[in-house]
N, C-alpha and C. Protein backbone atom coordinates (compact mmCIF):
# COMPACT_ATOMS: atom_id res chain seq x y z
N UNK A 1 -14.91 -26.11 3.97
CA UNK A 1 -14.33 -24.94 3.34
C UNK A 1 -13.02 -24.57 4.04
N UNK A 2 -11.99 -24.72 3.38
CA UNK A 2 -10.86 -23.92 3.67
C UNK A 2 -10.43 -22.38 4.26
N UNK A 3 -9.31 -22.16 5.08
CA UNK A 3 -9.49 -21.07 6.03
C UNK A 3 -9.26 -19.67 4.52
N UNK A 4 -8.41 -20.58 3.75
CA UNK A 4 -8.25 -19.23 2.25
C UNK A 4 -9.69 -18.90 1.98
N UNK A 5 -10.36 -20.17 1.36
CA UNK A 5 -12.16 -19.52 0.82
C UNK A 5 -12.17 -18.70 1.90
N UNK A 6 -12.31 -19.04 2.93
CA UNK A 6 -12.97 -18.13 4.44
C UNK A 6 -12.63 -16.61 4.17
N UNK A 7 -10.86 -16.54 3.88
CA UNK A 7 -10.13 -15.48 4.79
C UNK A 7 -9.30 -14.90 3.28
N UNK A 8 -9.12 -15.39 2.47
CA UNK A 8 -8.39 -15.19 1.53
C UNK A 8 -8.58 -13.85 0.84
N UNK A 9 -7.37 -13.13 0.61
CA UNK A 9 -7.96 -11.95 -0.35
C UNK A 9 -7.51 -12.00 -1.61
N UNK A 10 -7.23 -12.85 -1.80
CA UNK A 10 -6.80 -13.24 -3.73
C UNK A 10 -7.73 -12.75 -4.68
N UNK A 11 -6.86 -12.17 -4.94
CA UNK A 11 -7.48 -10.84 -6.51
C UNK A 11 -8.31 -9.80 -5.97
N UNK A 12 -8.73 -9.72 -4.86
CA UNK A 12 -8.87 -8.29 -4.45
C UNK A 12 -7.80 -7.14 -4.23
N UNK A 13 -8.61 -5.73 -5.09
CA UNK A 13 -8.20 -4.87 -4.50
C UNK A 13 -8.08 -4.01 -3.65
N UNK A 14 -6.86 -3.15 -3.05
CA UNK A 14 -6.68 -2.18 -1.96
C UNK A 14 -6.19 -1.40 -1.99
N UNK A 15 -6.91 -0.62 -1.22
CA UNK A 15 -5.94 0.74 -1.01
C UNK A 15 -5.39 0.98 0.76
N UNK A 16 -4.01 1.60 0.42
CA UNK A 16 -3.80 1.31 2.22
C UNK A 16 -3.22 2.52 2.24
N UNK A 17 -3.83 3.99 2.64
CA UNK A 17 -2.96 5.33 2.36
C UNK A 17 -2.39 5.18 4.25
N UNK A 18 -0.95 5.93 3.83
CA UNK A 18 -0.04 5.74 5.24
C UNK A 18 0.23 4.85 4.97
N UNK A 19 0.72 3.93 3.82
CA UNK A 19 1.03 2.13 3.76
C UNK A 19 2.30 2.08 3.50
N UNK A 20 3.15 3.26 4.18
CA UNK A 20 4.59 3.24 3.62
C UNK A 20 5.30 2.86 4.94
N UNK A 21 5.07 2.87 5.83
CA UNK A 21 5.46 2.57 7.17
C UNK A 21 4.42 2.30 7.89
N UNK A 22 4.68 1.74 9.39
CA UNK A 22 3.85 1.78 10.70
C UNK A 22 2.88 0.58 10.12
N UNK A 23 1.78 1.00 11.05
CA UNK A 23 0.80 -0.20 10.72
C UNK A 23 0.23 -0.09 9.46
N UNK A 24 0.21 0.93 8.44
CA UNK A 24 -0.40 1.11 7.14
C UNK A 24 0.33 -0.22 6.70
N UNK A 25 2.28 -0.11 7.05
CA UNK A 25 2.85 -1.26 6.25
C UNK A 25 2.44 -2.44 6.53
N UNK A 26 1.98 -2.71 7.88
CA UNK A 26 1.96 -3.89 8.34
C UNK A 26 0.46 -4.64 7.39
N UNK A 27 -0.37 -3.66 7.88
CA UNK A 27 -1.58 -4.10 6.57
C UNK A 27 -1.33 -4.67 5.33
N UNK A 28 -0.70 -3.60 4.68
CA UNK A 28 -0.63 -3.83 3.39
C UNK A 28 0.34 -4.92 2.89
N UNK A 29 1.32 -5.19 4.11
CA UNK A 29 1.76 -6.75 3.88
C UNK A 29 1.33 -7.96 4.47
N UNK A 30 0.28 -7.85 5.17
CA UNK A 30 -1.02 -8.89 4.94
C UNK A 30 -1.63 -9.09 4.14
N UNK A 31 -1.79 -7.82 3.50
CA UNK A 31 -2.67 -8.18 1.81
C UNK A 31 -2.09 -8.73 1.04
N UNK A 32 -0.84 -8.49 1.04
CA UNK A 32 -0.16 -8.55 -0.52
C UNK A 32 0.47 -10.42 -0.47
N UNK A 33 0.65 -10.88 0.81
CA UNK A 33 1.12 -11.58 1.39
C UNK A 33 0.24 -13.13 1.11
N UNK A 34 -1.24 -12.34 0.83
CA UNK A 34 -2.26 -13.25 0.80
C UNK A 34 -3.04 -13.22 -0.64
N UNK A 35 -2.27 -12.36 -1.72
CA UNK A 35 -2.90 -12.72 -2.80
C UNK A 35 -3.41 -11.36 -2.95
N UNK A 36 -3.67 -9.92 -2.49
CA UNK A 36 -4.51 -8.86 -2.97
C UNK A 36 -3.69 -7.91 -3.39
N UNK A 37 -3.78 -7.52 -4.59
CA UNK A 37 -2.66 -5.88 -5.28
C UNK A 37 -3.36 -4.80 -4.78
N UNK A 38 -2.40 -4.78 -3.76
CA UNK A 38 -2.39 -3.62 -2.84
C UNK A 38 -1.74 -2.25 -3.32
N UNK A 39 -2.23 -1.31 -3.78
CA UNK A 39 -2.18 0.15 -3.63
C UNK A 39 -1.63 1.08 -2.64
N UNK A 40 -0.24 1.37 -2.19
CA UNK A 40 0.07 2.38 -0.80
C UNK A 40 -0.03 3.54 -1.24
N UNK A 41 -0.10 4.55 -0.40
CA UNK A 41 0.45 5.84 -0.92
C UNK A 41 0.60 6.67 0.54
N UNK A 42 1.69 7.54 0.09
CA UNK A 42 1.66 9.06 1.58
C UNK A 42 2.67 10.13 0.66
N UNK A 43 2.99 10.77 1.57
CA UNK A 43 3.74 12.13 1.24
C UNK A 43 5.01 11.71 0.98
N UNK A 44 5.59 10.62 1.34
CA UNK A 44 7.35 10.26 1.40
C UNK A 44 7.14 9.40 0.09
N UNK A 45 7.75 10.03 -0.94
CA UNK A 45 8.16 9.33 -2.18
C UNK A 45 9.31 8.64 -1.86
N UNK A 46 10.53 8.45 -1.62
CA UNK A 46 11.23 7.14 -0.63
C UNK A 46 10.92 6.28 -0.26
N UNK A 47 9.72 6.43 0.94
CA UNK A 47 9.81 5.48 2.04
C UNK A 47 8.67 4.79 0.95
N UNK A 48 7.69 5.16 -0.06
CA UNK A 48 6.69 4.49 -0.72
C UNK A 48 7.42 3.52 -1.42
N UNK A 49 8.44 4.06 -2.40
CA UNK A 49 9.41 3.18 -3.10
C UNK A 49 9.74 2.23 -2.45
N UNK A 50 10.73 2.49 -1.45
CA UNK A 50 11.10 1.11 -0.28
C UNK A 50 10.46 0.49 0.08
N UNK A 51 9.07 0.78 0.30
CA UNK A 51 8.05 0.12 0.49
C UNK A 51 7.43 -1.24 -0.07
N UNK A 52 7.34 -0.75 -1.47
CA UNK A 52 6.69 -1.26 -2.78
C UNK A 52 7.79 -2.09 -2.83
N UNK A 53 8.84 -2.20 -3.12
CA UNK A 53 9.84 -3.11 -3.38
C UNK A 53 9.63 -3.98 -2.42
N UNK A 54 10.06 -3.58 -0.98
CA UNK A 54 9.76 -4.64 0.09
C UNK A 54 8.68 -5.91 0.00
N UNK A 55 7.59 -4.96 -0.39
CA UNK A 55 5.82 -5.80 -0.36
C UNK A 55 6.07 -6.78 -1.62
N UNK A 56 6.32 -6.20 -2.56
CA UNK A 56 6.43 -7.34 -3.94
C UNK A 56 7.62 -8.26 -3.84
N UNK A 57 8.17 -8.17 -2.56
CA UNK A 57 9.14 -9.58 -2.63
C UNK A 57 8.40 -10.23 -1.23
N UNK A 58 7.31 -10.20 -0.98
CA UNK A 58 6.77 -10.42 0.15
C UNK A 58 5.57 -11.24 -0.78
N UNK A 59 5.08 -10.82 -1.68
CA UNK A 59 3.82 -10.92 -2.71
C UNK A 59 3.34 -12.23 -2.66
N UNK A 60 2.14 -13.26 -2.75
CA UNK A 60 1.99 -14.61 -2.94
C UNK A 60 0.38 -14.46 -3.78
N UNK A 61 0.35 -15.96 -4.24
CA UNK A 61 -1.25 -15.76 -4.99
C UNK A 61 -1.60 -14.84 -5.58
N UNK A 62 -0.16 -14.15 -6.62
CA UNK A 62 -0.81 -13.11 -7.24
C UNK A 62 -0.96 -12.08 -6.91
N UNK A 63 -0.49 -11.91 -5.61
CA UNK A 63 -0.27 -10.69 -4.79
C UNK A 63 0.36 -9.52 -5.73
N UNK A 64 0.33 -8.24 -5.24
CA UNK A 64 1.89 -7.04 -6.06
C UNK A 64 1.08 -5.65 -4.87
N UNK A 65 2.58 -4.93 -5.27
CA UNK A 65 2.44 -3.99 -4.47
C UNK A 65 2.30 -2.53 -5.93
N UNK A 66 1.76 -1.53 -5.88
CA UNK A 66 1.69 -0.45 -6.63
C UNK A 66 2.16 1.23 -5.26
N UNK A 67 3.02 1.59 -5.35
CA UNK A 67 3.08 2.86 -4.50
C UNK A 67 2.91 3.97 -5.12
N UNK A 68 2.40 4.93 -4.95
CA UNK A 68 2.48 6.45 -5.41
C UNK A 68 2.30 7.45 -4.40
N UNK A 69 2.87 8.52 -4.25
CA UNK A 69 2.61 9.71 -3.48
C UNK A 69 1.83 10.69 -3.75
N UNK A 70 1.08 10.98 -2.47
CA UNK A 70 -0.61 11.76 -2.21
C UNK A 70 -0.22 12.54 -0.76
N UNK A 71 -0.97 13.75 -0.82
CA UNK A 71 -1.41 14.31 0.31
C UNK A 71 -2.61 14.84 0.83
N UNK A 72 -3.26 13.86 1.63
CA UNK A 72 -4.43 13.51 1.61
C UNK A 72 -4.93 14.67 2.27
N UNK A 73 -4.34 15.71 3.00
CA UNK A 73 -4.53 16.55 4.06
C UNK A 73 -5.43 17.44 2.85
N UNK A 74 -4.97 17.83 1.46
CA UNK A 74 -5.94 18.43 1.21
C UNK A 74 -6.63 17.88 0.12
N UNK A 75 -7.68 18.43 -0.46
CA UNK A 75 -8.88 18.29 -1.08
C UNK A 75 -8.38 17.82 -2.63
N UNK A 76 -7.49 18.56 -2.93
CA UNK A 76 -6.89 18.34 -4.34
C UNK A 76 -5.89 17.20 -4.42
N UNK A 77 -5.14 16.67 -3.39
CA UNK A 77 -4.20 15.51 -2.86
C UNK A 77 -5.57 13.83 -2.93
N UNK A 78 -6.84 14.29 -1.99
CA UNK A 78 -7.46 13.66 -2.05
C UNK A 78 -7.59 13.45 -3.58
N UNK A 79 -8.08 14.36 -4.63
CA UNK A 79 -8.75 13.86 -6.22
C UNK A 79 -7.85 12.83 -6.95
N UNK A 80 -6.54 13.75 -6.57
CA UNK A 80 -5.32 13.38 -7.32
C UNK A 80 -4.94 11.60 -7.14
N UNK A 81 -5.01 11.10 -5.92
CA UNK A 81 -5.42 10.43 -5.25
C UNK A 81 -6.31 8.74 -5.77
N UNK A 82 -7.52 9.33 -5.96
CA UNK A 82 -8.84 8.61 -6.80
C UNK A 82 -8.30 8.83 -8.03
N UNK A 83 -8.09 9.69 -8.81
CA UNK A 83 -7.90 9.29 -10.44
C UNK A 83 -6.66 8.55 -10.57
N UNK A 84 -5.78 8.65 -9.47
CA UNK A 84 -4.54 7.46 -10.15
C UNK A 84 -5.27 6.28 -9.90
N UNK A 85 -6.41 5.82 -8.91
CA UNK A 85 -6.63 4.26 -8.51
C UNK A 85 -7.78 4.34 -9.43
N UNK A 86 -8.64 5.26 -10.24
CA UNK A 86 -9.52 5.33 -11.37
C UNK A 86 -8.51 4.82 -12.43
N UNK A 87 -7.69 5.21 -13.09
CA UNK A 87 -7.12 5.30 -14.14
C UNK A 87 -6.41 3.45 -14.40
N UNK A 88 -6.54 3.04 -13.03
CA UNK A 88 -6.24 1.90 -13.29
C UNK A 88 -6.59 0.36 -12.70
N UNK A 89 -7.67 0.63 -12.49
CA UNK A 89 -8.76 -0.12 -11.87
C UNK A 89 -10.39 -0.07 -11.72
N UNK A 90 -11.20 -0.84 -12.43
CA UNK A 90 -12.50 -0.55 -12.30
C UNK A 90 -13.71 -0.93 -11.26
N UNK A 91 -12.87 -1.95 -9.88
CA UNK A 91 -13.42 -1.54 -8.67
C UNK A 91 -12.27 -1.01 -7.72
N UNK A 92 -12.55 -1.71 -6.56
CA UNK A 92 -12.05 -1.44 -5.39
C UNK A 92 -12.65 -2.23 -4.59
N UNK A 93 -11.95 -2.83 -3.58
CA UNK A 93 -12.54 -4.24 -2.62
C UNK A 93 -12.53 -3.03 -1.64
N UNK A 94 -10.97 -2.75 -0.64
CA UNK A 94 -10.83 -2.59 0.29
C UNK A 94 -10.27 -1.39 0.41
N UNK A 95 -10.84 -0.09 1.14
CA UNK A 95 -10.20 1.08 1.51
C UNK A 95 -9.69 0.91 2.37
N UNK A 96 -8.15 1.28 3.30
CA UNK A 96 -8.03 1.42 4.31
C UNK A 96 -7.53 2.63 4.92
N UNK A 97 -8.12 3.59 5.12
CA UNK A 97 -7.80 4.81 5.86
C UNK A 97 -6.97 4.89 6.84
N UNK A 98 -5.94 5.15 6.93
CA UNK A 98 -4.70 4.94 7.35
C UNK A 98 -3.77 6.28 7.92
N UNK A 99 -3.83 7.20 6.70
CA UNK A 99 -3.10 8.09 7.02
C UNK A 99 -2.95 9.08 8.36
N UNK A 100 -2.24 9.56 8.92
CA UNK A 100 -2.58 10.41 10.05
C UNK A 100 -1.32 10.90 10.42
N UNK A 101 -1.35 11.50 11.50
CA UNK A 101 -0.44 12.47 11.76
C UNK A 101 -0.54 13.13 13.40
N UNK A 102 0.42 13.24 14.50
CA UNK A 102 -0.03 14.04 15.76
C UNK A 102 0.82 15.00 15.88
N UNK A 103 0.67 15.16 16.91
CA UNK A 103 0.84 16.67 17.48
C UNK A 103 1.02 16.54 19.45
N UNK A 104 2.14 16.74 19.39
CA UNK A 104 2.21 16.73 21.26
C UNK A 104 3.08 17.75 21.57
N UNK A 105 2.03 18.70 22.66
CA UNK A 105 3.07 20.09 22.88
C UNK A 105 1.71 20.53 24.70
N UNK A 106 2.48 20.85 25.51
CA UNK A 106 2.18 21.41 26.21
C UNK A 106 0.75 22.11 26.48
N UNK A 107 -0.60 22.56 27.08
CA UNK A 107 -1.64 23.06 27.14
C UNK A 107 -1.41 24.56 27.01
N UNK A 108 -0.66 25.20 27.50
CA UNK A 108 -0.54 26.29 27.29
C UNK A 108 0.25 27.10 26.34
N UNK A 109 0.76 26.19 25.59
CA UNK A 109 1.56 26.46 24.41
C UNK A 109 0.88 25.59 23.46
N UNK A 110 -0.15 24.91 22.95
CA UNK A 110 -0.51 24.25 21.82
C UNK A 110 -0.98 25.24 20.94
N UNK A 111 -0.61 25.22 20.04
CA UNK A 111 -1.38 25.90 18.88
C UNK A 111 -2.45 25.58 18.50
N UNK A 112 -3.09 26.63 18.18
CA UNK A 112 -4.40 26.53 17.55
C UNK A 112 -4.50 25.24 16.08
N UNK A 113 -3.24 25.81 15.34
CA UNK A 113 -3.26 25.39 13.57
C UNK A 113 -2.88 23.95 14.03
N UNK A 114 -2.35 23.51 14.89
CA UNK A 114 -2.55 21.98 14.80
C UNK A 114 -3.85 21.18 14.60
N UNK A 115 -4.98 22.29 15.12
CA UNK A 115 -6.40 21.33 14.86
C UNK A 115 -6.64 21.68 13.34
N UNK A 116 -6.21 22.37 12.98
CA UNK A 116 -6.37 22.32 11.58
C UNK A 116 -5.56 21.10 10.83
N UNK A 117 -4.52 21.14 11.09
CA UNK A 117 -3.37 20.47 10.53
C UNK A 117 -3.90 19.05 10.56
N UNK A 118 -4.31 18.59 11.54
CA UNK A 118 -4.33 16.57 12.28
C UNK A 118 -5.88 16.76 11.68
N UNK A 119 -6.35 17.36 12.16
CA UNK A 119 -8.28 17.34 11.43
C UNK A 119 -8.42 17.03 9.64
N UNK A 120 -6.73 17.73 9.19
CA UNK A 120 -7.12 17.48 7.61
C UNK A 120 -6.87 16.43 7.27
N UNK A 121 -5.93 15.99 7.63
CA UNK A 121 -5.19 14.67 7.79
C UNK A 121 -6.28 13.27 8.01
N UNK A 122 -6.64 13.45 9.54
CA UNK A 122 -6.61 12.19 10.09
C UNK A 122 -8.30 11.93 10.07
N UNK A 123 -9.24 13.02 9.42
CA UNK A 123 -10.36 12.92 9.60
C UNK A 123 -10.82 13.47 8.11
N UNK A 124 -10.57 14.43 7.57
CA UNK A 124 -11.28 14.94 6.55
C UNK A 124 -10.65 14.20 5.12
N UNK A 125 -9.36 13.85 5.32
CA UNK A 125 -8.91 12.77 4.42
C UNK A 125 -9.65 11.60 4.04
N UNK A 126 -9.99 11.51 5.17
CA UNK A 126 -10.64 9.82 5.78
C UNK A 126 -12.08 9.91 5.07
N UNK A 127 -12.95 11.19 5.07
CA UNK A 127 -14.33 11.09 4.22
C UNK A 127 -14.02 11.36 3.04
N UNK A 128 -12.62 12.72 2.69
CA UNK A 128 -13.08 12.92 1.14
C UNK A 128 -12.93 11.22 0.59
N UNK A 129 -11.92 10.41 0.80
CA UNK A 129 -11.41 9.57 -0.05
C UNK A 129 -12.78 8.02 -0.30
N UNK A 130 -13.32 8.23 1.53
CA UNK A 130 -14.85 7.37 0.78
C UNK A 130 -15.64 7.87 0.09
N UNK A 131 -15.90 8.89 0.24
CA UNK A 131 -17.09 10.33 -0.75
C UNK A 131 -16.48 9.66 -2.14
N UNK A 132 -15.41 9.71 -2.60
CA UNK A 132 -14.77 10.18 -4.10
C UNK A 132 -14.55 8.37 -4.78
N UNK A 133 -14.44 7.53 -3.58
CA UNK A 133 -13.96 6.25 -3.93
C UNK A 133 -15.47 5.46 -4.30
N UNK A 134 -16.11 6.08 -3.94
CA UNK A 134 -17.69 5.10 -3.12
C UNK A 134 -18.12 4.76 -4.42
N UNK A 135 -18.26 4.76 -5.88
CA UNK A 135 -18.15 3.93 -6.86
C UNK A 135 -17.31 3.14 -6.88
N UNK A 136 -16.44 3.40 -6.79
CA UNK A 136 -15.25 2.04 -7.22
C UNK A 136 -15.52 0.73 -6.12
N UNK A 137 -16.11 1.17 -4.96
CA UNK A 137 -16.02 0.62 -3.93
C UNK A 137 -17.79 -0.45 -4.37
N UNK A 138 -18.43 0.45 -4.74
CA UNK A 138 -20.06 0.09 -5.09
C UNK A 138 -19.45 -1.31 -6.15
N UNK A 139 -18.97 -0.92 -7.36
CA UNK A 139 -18.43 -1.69 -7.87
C UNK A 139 -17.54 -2.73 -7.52
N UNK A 140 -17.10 -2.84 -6.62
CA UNK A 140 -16.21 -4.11 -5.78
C UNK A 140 -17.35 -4.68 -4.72
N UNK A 141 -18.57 -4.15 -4.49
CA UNK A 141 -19.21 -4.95 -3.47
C UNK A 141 -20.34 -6.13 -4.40
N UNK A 142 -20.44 -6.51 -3.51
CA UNK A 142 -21.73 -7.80 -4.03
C UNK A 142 -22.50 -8.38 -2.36
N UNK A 143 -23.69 -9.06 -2.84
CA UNK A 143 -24.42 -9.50 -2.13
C UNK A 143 -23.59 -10.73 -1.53
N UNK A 144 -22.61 -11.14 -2.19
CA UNK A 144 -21.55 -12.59 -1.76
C UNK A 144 -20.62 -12.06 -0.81
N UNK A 145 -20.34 -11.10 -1.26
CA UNK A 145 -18.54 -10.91 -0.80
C UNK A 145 -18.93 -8.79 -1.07
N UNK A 146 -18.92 -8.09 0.47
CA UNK A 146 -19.08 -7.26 0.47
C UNK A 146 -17.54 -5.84 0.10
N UNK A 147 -17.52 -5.06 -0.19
CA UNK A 147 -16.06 -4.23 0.50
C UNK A 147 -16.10 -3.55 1.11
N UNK A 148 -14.97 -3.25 1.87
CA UNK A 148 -14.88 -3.07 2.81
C UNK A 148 -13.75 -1.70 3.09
N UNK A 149 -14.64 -0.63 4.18
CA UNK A 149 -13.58 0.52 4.40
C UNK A 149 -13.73 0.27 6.08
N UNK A 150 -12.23 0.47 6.20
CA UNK A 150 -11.72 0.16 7.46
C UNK A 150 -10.39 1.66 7.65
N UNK A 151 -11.39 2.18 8.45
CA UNK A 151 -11.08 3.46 9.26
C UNK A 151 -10.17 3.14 10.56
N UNK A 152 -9.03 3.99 10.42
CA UNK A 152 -8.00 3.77 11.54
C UNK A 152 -7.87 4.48 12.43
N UNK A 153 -8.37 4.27 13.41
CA UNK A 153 -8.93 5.10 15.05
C UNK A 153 -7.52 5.34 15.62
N UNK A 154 -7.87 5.27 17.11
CA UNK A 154 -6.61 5.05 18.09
C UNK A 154 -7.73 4.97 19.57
N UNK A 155 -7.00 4.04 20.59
CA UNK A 155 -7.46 3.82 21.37
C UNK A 155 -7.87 5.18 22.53
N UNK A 156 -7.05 6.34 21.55
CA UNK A 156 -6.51 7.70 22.52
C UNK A 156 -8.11 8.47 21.94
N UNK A 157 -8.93 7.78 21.33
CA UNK A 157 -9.98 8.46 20.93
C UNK A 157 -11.40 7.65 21.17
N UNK A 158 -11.23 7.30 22.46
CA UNK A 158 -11.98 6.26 22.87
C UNK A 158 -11.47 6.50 24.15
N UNK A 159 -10.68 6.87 25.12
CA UNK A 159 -10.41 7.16 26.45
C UNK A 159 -9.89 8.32 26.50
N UNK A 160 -9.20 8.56 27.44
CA UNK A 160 -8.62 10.15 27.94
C UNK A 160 -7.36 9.83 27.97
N UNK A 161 -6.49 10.30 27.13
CA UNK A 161 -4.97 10.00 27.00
C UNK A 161 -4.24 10.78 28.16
N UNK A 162 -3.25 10.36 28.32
CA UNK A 162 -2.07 10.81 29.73
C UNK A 162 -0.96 11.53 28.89
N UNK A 163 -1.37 11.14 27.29
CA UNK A 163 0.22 12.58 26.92
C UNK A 163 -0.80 13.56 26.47
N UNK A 164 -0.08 14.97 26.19
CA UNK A 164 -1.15 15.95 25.70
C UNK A 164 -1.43 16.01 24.18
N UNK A 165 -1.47 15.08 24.01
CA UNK A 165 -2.35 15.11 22.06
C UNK A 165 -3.75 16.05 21.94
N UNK A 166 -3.92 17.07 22.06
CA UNK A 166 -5.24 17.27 21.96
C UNK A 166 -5.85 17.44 20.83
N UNK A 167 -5.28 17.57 19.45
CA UNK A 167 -5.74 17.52 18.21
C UNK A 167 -5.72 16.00 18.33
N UNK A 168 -4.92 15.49 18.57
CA UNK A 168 -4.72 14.07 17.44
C UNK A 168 -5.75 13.40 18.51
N UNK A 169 -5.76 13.32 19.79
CA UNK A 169 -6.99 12.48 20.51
C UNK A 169 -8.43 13.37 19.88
N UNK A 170 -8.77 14.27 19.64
CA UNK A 170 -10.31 15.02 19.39
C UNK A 170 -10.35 13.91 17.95
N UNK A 171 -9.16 14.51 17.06
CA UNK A 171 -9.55 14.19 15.84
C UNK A 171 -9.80 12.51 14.86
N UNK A 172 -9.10 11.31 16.26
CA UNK A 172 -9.27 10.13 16.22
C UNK A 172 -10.60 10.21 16.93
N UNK A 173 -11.32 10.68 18.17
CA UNK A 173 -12.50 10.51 18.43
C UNK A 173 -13.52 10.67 17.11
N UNK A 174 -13.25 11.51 16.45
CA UNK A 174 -13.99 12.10 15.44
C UNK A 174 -13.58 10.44 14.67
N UNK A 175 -13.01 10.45 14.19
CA UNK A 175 -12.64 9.31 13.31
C UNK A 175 -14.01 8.24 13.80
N UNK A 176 -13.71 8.15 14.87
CA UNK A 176 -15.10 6.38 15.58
C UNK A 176 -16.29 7.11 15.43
N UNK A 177 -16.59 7.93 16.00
CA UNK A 177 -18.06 8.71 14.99
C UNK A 177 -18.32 8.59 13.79
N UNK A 178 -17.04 9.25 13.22
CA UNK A 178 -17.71 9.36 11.21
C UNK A 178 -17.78 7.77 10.83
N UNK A 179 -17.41 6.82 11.61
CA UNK A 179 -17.00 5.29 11.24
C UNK A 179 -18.84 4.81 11.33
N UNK A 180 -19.13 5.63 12.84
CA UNK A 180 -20.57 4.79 13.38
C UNK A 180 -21.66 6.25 12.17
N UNK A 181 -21.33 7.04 11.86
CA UNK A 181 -22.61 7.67 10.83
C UNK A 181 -22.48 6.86 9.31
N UNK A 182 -21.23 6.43 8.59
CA UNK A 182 -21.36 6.19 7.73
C UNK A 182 -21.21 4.33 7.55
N UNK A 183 -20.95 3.79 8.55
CA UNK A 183 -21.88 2.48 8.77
C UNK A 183 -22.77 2.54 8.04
N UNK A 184 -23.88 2.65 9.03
CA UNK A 184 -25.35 2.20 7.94
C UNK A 184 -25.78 2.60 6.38
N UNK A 185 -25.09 3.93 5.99
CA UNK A 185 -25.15 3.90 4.52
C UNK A 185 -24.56 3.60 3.62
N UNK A 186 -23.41 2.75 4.06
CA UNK A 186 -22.50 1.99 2.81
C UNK A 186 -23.27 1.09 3.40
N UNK A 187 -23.84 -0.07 4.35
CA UNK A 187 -24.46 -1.22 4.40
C UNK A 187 -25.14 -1.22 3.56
N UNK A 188 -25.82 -0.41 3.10
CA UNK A 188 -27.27 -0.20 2.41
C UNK A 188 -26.34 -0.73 1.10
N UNK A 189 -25.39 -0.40 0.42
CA UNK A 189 -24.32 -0.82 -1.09
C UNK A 189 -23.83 -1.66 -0.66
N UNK A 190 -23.63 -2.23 0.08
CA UNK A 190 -22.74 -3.89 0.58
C UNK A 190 -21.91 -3.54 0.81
N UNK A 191 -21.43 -2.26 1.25
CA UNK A 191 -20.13 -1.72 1.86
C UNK A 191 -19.85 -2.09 3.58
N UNK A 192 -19.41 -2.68 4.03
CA UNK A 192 -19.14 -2.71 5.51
C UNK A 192 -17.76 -1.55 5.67
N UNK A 193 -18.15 -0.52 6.83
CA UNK A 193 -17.37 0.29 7.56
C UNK A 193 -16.73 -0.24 8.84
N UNK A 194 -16.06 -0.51 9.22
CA UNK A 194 -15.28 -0.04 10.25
C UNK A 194 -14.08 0.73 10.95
N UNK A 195 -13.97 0.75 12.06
CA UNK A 195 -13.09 1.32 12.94
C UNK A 195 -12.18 0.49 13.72
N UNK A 196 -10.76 0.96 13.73
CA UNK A 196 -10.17 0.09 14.95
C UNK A 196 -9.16 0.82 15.88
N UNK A 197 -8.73 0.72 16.51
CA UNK A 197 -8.36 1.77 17.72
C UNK A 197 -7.04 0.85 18.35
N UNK A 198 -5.89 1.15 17.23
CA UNK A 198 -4.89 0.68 17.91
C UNK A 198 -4.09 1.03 19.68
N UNK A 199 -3.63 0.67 20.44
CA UNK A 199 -2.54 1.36 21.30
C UNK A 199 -1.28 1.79 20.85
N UNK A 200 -0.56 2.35 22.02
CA UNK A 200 0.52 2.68 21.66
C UNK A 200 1.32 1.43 21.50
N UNK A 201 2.26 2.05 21.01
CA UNK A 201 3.82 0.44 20.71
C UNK A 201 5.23 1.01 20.92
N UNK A 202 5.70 0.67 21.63
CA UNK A 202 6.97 1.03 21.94
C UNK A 202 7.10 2.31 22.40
N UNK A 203 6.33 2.66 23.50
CA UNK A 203 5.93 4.26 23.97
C UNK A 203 5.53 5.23 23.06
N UNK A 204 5.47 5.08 21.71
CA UNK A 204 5.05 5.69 20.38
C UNK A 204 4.11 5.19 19.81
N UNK A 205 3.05 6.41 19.50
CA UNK A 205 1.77 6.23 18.77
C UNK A 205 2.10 5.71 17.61
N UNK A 206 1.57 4.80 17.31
CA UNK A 206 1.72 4.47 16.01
C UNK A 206 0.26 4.58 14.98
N UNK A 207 0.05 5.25 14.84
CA UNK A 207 -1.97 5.01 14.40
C UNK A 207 -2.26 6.76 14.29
């Protein structure tokens, strides 16, 4: 068997929210790169456009890129969200939770509303969109070939960071939790969950 049968994502679909830059882009031009019509979306209607253009001249095996702008931070961004990838698709292979956002300011000057702010973002985004997707996703799994949501950590939520992030490190910890509770009940639908916990890159968080 060939490393494509193995590894290939030809004719699967994705979603890669944050897929307009950073590592969302880098994903989503692995997918597209390898055959899967990849889905981006974030708040920058620009950088999505530039995006999408970029990825579909990148495209192979049928690959394409689709961009639209979402703000996942709230509840109604999340719906808005699912009915554009409803309206034009009847599964879903691959979620990739992506989006996020930090916050670095001093201990005695951090604001409170930042844990609001990075929590809507980088964690409550991250469940509404499996909660709301988890048909489309049921429908893209099989006993052969499972799908797959792949939750985007940071290594700063898994150790004790040296800059002062304290929303964005709590709210990536939170992230590898909700990854290890909702594990075992997408297994149960042939859904595999995971988590991954990039570092920093170029003295800047990227994740």
């Amino acid at each position: 068997m060939d490393l494509v049968s193995l590894f290939g994502v030809s004719g699967r679909v994705a979603l890669v929210t944050g897929g307009s830059r950073g590592i969302g882009l880098m994903i989503a031009e692995g997918l597209v790169s390898n055959g899967a019509k990849v889905y981006i979306t974030s708040r920058d209607e620009k950088a999505c456009k530039k995006s999408e253009q970029k990825l579909n001249l990148l495209a192979k095996q049928g690959g394409s890129a689709v961009a639209f702008t979402s703000d996942l931070s709230t509840e109604k961004g999340c719906i808005e969200a699912v009915e554009f990838i409803k309206a034009r698709e009847s599964k879903l292979h691959i979620l990739i939770n992506n989006s996020g956002t930090n916050w670095g300011e001093a201990l005695d000057k951090y604001p409170i509303d930042a844990f609001d702010k990075l929590f809507r973002l980088n964690l409550f985004g991250y469940f509404s969109l499996v909660q709301k997707l988890l048909p489309l996703l049921e429908a893209g799994a099989s006993s052969e070939w499972s799908a797959n949501v792949i939750n985007i950590g940071s290594v700063m939520g898994i150790s004790v960071p040296k800059l002062e992030v304290y929303a964005y490190a709590t709210s990536k910890a939170a992230v590898h939790h909700l990854t290890k509770i909702l594990a075992p009940k997408l297994a149960e639908k042939n859904i595999t969950c995971n988590a991954f916990a990039p570092v920093s890159f170029l003295g800047l968080s990227i994740c």
